[in-house]
C-alpha atoms as a PDB file:
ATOM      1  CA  UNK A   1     186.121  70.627  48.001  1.00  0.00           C
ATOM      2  CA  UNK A   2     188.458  70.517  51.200  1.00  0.00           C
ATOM      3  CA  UNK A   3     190.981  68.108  50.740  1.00  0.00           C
ATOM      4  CA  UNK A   4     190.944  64.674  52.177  1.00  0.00           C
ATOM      5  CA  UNK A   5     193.630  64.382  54.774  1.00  0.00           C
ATOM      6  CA  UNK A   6     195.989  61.189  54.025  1.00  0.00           C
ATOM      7  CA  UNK A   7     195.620  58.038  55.206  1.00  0.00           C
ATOM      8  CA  UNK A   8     198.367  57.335  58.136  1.00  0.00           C
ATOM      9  CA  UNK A   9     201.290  54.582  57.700  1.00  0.00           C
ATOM     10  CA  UNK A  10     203.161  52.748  60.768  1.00  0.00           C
ATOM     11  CA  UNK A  11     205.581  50.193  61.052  1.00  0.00           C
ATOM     12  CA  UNK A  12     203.925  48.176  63.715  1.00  0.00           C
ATOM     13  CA  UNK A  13     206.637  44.827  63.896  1.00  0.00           C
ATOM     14  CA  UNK A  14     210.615  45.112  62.734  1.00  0.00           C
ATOM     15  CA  UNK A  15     212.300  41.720  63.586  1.00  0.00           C
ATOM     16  CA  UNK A  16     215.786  42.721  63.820  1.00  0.00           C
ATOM     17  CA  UNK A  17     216.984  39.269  63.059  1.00  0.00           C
ATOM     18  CA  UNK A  18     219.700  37.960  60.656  1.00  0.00           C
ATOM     19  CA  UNK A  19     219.396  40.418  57.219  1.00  0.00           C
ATOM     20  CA  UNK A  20     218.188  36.918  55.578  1.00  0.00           C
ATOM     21  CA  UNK A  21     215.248  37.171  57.350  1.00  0.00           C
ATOM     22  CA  UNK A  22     214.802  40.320  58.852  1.00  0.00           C
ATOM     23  CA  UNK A  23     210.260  41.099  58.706  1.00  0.00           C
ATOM     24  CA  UNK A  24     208.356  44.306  58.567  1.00  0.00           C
ATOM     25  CA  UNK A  25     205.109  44.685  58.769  1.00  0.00           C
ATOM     26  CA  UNK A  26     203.082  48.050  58.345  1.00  0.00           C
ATOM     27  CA  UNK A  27     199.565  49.299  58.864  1.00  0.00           C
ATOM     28  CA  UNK A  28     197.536  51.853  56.909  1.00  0.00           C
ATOM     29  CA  UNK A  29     194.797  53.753  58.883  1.00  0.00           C
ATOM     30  CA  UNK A  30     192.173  56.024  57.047  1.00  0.00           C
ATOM     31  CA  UNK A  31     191.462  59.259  58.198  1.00  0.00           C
ATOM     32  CA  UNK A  32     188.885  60.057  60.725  1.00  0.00           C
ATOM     33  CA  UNK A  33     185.221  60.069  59.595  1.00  0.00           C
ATOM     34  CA  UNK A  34     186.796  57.974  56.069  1.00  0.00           C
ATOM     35  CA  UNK A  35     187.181  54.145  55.234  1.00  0.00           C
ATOM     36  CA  UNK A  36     189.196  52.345  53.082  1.00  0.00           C
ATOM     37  CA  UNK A  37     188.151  50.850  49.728  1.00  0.00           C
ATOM     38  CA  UNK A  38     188.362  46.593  49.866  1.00  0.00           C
ATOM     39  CA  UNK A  39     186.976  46.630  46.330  1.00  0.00           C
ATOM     40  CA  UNK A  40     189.264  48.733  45.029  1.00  0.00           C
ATOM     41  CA  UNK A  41     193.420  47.831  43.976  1.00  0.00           C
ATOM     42  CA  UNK A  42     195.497  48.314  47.166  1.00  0.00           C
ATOM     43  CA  UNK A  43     199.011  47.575  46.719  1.00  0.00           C
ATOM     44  CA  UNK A  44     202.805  49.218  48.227  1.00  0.00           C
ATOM     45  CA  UNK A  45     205.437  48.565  45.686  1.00  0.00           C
ATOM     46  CA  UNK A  46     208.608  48.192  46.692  1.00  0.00           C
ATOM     47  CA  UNK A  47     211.901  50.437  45.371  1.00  0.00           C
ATOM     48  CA  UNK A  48     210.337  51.142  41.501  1.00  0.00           C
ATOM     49  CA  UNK A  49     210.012  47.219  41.153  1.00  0.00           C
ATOM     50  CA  UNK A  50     208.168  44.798  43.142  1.00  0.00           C
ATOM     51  CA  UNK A  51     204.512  45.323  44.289  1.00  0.00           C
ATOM     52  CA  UNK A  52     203.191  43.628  47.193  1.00  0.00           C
ATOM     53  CA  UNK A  53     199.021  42.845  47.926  1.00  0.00           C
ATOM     54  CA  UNK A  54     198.178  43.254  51.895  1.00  0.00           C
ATOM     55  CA  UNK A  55     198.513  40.378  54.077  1.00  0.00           C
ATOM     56  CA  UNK A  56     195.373  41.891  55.685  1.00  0.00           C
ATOM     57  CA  UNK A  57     192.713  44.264  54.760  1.00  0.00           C
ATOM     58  CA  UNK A  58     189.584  45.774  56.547  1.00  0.00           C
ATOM     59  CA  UNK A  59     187.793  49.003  56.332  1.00  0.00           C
ATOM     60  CA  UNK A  60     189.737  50.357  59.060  1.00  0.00           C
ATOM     61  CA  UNK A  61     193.047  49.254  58.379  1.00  0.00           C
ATOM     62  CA  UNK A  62     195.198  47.128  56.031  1.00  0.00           C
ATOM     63  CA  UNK A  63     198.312  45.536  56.951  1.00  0.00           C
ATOM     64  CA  UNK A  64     201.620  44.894  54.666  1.00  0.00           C
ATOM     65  CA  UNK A  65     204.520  42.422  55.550  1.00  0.00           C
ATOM     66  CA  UNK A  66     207.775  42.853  53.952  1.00  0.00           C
ATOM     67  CA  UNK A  67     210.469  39.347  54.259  1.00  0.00           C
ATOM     68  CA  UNK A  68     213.736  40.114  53.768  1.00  0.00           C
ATOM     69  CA  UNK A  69     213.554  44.128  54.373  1.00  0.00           C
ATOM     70  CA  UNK A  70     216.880  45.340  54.090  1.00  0.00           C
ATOM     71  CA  UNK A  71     217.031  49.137  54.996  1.00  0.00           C
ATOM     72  CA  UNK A  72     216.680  51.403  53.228  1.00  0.00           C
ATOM     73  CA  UNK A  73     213.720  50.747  51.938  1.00  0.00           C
ATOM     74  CA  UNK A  74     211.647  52.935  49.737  1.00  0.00           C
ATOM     75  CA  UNK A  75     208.049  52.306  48.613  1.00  0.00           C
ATOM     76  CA  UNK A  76     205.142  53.470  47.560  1.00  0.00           C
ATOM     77  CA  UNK A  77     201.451  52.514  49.095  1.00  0.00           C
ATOM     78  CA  UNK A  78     198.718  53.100  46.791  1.00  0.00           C
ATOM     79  CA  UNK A  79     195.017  52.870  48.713  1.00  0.00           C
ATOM     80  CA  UNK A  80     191.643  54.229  48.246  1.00  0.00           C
ATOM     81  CA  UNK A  81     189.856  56.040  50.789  1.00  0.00           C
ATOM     82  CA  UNK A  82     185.738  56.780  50.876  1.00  0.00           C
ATOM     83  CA  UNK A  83     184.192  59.025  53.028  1.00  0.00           C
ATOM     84  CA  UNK A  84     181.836  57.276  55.737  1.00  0.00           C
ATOM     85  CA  UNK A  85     178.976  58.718  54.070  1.00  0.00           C
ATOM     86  CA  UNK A  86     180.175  56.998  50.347  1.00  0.00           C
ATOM     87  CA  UNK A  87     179.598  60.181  49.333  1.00  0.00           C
ATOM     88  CA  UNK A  88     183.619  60.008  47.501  1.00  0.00           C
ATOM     89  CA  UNK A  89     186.416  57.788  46.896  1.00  0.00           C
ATOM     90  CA  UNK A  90     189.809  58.684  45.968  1.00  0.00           C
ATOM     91  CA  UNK A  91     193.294  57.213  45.233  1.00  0.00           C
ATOM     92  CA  UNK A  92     195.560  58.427  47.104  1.00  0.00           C
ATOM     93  CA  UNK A  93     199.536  57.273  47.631  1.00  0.00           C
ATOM     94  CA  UNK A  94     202.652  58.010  49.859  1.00  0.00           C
ATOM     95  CA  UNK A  95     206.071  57.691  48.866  1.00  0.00           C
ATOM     96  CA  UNK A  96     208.022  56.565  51.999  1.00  0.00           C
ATOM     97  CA  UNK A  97     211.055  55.146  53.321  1.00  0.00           C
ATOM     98  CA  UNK A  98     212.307  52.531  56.265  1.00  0.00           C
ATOM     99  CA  UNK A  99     215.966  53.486  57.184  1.00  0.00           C
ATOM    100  CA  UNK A 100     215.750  50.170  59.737  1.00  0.00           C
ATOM    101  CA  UNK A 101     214.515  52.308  63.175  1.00  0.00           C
ATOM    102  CA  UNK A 102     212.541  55.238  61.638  1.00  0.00           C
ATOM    103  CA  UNK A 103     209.504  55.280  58.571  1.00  0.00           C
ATOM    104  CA  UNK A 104     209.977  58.935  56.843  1.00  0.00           C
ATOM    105  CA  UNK A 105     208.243  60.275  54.081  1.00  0.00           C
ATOM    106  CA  UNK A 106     210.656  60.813  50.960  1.00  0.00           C
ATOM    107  CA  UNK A 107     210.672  63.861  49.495  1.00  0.00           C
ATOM    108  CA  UNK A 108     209.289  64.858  45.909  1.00  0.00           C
END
């Protein structure tokens, strides 16, 4: 089986307000010709501890927002993605990091 290429991550708003309440939100896309999984557990967890539950989900993109994010920030977003055919479903996860102006993928 070819493997499925990984869903995308963006940080789409970074208020750049006081470090009390500085926001981030983020947006998973599937890939092309995939969907996500609404039925299945979607969640980004925050640096090893705290796991946050979208603020937004559809089949074509789900949406995460993050009060108080105070670079750096590492987390991990855990989604499933079907093919459009529901022929397959699989977990898949990235391991990333905010650094305040830039979203990187951390290194394994």
């Amino acid at each position: 089986m070819t493997p499925i290429p990984l869903f995308t991550i963006a940080v789409i708003i970074a208020s750049h307000a006081p470090a009390k309440t500085r926001a981030l939100t983020l947006a998973a896309k599937p890939p092309a010709g995939h969907h996500f999984n609404l039925k299945a557990p979607m969640r980004m967890k925050i640096a090893e501890k705290k796991s946050i539950k979208p603020a937004s989900a559809t089949k074509d993109e789900i949406r995460f927002d993050v009060v108080n994010a105070r670079p750096p920030l590492p987390f991990k977003v855990t989604l499933y993605v079907c093919d459009d055919a529901n022929k397959y479903c699989v977990k898949q996860q990235q391991d990333l990091e905010w650094d305040g102006s830039e979203l990187r993928k951390k290194a394994t």
